[in-house]
PDB file of N, CA and C in Angstrom:
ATOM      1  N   UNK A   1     145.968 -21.951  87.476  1.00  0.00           N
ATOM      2  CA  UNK A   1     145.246 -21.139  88.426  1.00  0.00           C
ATOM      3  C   UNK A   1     146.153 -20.719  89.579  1.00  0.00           C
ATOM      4  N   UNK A   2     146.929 -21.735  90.716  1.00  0.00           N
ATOM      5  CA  UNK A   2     147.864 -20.788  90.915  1.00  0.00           C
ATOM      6  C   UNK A   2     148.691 -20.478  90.632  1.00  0.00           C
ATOM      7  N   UNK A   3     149.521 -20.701  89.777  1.00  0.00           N
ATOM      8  CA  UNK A   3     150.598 -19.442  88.798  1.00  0.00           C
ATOM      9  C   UNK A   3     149.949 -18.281  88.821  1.00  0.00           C
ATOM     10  N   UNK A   4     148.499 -18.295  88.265  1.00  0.00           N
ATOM     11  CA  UNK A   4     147.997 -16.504  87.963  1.00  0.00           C
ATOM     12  C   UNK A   4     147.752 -16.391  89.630  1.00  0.00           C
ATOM     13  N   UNK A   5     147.237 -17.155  90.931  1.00  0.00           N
ATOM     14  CA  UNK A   5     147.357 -16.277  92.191  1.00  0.00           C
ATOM     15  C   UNK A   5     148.563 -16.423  92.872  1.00  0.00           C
ATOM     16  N   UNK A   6     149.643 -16.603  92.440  1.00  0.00           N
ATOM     17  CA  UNK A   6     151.132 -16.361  93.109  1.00  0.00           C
ATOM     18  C   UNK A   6     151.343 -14.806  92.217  1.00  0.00           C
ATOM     19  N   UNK A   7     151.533 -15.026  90.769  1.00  0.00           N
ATOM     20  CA  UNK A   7     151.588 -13.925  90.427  1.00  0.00           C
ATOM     21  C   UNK A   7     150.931 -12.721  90.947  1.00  0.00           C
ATOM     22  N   UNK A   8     149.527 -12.638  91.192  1.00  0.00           N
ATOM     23  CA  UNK A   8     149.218 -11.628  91.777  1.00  0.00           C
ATOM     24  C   UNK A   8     149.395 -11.039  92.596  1.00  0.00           C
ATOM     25  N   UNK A   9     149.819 -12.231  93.796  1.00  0.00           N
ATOM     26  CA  UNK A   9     149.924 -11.481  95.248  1.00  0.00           C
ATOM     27  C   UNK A   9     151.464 -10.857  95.325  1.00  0.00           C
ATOM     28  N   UNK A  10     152.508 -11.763  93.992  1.00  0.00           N
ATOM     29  CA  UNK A  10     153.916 -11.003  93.778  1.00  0.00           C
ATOM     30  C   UNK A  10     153.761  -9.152  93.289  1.00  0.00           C
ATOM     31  N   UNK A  11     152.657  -9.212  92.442  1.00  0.00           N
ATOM     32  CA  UNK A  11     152.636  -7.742  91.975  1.00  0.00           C
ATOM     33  C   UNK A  11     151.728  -6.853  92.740  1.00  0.00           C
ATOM     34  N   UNK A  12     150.875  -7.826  93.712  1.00  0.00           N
ATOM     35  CA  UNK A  12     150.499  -6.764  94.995  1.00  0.00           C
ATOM     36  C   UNK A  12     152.068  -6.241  95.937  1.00  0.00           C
ATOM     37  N   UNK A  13     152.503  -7.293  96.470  1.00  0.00           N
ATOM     38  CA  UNK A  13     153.427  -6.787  96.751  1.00  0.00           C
ATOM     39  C   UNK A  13     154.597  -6.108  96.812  1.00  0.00           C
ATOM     40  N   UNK A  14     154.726  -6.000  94.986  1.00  0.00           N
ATOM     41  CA  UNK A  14     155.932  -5.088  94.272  1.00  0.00           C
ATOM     42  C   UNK A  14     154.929  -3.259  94.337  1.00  0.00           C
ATOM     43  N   UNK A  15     153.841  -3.307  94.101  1.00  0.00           N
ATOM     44  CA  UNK A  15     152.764  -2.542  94.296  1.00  0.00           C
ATOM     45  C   UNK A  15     153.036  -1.502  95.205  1.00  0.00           C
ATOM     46  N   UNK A  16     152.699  -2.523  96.536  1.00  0.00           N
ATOM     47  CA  UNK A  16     152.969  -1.807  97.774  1.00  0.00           C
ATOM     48  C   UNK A  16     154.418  -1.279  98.261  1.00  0.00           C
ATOM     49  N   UNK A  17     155.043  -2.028  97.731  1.00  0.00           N
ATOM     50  CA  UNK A  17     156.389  -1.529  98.382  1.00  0.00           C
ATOM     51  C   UNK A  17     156.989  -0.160  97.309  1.00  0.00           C
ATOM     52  N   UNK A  18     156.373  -0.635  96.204  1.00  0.00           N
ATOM     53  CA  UNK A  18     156.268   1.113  95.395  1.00  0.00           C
ATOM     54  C   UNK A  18     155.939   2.249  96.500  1.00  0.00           C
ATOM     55  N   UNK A  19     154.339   1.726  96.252  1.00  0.00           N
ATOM     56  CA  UNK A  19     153.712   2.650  96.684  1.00  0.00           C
ATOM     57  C   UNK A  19     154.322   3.264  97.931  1.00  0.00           C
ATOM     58  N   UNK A  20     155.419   3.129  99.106  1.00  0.00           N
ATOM     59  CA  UNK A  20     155.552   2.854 100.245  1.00  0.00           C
ATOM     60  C   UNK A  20     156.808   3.771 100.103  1.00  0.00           C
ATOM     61  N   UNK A  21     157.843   3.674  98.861  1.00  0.00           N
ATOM     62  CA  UNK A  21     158.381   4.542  98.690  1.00  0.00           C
ATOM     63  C   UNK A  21     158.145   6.063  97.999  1.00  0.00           C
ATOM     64  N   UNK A  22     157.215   5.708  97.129  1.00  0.00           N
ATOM     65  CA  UNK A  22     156.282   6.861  96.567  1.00  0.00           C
ATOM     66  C   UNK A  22     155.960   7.979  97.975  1.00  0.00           C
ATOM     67  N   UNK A  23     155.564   7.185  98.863  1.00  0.00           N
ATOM     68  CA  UNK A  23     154.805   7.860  99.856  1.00  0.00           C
ATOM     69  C   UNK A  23     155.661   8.502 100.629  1.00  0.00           C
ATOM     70  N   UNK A  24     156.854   8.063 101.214  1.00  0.00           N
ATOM     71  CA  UNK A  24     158.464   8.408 101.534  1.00  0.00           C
ATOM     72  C   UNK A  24     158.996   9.991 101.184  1.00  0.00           C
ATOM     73  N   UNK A  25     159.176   9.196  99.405  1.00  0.00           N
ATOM     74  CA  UNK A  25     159.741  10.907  99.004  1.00  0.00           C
ATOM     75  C   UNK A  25     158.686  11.693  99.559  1.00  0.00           C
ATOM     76  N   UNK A  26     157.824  11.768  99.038  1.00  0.00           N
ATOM     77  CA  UNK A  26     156.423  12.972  99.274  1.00  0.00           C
ATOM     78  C   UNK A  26     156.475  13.177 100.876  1.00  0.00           C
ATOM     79  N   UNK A  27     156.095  12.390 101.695  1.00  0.00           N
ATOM     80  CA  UNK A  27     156.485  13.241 103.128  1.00  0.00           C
ATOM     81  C   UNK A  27     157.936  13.954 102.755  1.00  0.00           C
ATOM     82  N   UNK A  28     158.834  13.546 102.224  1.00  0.00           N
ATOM     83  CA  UNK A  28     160.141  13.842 102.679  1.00  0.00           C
ATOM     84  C   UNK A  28     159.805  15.454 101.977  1.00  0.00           C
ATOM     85  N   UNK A  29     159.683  15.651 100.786  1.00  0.00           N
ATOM     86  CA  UNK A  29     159.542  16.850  99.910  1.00  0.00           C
ATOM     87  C   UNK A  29     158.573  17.529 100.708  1.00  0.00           C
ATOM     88  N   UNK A  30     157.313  17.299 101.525  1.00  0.00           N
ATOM     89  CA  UNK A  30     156.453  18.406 102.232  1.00  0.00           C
ATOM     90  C   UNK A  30     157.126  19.033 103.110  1.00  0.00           C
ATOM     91  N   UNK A  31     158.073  17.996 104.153  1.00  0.00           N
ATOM     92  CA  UNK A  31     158.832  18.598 105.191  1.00  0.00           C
ATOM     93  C   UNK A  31     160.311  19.905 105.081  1.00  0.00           C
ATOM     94  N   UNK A  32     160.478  19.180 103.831  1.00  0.00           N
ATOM     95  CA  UNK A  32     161.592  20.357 103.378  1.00  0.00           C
ATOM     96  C   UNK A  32     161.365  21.509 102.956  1.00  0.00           C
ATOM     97  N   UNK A  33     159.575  21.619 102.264  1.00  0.00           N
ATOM     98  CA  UNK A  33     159.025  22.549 101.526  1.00  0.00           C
ATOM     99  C   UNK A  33     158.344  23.565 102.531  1.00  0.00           C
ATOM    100  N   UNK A  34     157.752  23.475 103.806  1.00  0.00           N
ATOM    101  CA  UNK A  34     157.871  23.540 104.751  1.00  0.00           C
ATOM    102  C   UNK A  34     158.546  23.808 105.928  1.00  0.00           C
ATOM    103  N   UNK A  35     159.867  23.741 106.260  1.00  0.00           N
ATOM    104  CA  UNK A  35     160.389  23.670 106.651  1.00  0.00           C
ATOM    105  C   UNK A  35     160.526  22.259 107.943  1.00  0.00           C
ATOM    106  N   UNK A  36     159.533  21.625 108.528  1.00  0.00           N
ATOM    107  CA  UNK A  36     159.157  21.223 110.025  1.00  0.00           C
ATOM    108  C   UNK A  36     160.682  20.220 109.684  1.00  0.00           C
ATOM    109  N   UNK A  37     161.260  20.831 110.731  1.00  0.00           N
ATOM    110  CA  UNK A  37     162.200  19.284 110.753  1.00  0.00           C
ATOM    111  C   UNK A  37     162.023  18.694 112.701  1.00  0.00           C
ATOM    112  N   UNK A  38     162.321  18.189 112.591  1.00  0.00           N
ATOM    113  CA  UNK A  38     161.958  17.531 114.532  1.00  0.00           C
ATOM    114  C   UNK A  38     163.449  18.200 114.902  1.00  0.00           C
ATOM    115  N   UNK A  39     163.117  19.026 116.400  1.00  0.00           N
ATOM    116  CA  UNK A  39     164.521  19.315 116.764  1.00  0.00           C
ATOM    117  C   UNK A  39     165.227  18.217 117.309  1.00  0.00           C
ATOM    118  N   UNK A  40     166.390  18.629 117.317  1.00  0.00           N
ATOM    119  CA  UNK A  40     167.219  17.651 117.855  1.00  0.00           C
ATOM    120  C   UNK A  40     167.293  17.649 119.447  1.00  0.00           C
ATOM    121  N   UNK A  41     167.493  16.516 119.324  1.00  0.00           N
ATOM    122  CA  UNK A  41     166.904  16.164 121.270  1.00  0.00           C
ATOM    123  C   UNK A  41     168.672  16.385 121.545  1.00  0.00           C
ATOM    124  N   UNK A  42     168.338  16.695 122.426  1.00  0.00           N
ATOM    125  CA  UNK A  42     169.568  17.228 123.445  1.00  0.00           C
ATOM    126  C   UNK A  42     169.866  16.032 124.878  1.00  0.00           C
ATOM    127  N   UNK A  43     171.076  16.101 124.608  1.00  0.00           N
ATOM    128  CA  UNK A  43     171.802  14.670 125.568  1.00  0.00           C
ATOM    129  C   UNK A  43     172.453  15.496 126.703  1.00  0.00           C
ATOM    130  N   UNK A  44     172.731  15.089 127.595  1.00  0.00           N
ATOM    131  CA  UNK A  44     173.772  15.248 128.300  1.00  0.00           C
ATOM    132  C   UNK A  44     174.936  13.887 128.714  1.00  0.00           C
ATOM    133  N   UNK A  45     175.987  14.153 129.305  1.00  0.00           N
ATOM    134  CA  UNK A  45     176.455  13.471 129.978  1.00  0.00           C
ATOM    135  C   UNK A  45     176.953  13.619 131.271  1.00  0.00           C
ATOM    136  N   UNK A  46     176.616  11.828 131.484  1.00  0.00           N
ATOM    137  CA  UNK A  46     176.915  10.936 132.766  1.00  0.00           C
ATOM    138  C   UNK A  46     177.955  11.668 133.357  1.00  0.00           C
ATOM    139  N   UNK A  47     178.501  12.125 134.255  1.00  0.00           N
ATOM    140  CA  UNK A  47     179.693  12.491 134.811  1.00  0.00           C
ATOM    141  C   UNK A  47     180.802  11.208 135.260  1.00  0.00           C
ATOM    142  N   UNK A  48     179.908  10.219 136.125  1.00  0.00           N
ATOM    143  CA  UNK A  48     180.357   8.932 136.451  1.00  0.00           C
ATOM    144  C   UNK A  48     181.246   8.311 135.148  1.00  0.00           C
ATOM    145  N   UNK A  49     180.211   7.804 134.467  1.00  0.00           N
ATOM    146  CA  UNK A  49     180.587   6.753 133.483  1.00  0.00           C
ATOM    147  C   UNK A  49     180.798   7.356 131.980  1.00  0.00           C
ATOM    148  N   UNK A  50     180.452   8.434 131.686  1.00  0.00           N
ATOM    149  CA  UNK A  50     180.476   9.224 130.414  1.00  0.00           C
ATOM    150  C   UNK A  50     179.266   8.730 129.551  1.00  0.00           C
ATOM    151  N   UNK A  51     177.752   7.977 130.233  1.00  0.00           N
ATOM    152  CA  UNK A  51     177.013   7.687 128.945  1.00  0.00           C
ATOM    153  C   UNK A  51     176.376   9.095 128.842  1.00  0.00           C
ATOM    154  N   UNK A  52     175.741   9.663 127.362  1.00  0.00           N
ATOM    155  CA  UNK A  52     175.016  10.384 126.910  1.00  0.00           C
ATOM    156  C   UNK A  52     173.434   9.808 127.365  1.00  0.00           C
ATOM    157  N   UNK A  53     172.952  10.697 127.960  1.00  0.00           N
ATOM    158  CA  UNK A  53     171.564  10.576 128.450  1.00  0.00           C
ATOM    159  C   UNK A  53     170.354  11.909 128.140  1.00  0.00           C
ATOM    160  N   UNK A  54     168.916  12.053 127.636  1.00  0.00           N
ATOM    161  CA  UNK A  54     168.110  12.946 127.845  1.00  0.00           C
ATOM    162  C   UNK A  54     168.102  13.014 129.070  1.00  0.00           C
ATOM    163  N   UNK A  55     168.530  14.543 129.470  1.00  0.00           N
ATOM    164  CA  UNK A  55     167.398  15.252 130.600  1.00  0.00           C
ATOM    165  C   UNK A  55     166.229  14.657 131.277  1.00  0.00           C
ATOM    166  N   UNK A  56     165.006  14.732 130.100  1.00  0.00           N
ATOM    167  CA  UNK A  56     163.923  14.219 130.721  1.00  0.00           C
ATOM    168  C   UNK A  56     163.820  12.945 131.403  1.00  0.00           C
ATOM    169  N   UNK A  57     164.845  12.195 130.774  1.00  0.00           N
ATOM    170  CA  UNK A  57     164.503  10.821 131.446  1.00  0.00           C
ATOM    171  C   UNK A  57     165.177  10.498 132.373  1.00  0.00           C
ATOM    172  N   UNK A  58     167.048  11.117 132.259  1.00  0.00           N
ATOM    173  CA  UNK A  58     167.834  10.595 133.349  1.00  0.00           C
ATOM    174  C   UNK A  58     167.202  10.945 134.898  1.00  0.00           C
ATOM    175  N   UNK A  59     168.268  10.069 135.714  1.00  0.00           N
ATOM    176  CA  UNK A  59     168.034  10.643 137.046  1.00  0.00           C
ATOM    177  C   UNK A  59     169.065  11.930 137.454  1.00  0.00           C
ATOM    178  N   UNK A  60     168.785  12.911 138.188  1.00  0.00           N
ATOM    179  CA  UNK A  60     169.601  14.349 138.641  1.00  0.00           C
ATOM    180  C   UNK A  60     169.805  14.253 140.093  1.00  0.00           C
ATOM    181  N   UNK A  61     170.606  14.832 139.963  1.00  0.00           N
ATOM    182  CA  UNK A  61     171.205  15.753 141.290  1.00  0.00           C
ATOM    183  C   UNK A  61     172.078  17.005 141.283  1.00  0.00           C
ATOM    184  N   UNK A  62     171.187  17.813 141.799  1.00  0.00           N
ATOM    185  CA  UNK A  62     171.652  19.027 141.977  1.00  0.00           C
ATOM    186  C   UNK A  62     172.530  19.633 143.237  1.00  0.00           C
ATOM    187  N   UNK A  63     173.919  19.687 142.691  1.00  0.00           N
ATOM    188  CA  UNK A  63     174.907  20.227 143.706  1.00  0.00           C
ATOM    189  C   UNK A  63     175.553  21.377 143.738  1.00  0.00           C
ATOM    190  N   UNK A  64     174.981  22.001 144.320  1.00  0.00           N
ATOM    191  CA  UNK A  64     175.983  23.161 144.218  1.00  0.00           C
ATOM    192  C   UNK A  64     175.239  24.121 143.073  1.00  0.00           C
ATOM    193  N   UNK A  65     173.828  24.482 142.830  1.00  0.00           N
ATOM    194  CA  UNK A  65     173.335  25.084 141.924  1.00  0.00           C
ATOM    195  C   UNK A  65     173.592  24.491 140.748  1.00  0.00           C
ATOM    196  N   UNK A  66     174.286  23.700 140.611  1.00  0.00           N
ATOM    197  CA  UNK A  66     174.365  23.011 139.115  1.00  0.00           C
ATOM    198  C   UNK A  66     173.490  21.376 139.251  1.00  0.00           C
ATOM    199  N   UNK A  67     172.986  21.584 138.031  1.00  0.00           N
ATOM    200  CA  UNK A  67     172.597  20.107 138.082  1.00  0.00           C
ATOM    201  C   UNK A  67     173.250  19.133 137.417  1.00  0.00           C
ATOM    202  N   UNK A  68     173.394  17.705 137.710  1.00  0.00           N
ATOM    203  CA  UNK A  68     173.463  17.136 137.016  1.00  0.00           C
ATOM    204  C   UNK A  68     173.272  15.435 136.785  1.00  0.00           C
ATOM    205  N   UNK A  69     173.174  15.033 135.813  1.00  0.00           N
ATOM    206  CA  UNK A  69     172.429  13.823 134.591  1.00  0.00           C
ATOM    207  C   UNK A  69     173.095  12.087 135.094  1.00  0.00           C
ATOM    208  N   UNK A  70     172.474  11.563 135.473  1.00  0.00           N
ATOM    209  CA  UNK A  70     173.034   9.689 135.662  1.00  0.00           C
ATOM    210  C   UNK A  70     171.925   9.112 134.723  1.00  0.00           C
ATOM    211  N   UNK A  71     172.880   7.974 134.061  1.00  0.00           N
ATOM    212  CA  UNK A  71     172.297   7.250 133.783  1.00  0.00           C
ATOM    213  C   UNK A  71     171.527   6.041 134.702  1.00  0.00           C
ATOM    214  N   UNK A  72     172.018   6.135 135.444  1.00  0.00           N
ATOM    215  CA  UNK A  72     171.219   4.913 136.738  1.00  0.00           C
ATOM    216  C   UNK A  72     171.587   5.621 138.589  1.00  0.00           C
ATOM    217  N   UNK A  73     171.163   4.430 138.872  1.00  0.00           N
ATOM    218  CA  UNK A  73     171.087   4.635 140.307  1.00  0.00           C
ATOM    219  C   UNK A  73     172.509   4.619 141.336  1.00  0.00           C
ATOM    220  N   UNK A  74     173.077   3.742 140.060  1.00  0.00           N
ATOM    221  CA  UNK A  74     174.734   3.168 140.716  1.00  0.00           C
ATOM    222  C   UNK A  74     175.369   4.591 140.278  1.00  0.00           C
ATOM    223  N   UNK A  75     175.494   5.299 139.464  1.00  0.00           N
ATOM    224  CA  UNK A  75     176.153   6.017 138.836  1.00  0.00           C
ATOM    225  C   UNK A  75     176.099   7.382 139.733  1.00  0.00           C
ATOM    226  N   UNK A  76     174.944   7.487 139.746  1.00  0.00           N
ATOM    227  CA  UNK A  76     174.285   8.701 140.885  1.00  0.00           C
ATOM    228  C   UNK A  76     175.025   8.560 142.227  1.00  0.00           C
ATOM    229  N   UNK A  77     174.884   7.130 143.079  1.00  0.00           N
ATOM    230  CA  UNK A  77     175.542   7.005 144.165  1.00  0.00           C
ATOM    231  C   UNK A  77     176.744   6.689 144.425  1.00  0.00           C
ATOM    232  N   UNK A  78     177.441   6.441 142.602  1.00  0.00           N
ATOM    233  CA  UNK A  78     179.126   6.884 143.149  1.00  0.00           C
ATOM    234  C   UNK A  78     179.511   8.477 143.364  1.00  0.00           C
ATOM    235  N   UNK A  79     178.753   9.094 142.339  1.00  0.00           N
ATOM    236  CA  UNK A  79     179.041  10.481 142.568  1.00  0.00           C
ATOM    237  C   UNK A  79     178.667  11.221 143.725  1.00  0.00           C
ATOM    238  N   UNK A  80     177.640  10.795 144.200  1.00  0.00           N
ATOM    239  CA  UNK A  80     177.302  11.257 145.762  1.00  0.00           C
ATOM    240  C   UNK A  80     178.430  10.895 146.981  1.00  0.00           C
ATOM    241  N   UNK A  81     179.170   9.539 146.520  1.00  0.00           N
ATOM    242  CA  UNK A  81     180.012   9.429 147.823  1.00  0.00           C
ATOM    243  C   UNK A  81     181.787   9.794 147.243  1.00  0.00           C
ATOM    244  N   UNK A  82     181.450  10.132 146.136  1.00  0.00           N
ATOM    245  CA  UNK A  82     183.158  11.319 145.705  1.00  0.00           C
ATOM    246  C   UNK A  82     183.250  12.373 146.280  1.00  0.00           C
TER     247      UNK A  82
END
């Protein structure tokens, strides 16, 4: 009796993880068939330290009509006192 419920819950779980790739390709084939791909998010960089940061999230300062991208607070206030 459990031999046959180990077995089962082994071929539920070979099952699902099918099924899981089954499900994979098929999004993957709608999106291509379709076209939707997610754009690519756009980085900038740190001037300070050189990290790559989003826009939306970094902190800015705008000098001189240009803006530009810190990753933190330290980074921002070395460039403010250069």
């Amino acid at each position: 009796m459990i031999k046959f419920l180990l077995l089962a819950i082994v071929v539920l779980l070979i099952a699902r993880m099918f099924w899981r790739v089954v499900d994979g390709i098929m999004d993957g084939a709608r999106e291509r068939r379709h076209g939707a791909r997610p754009s690519p998010m756009k980085l900038v960089r740190d001037p300070v330290c050189g990290t790559y940061v989003t826009p939306n999230t970094a902190l800015s300062l705008t000098d001189g009509g240009a803006t530009h991208y810190f990753c933190s607070q330290e980074c921002r206030a070395k460039y403010r006192a250069a």
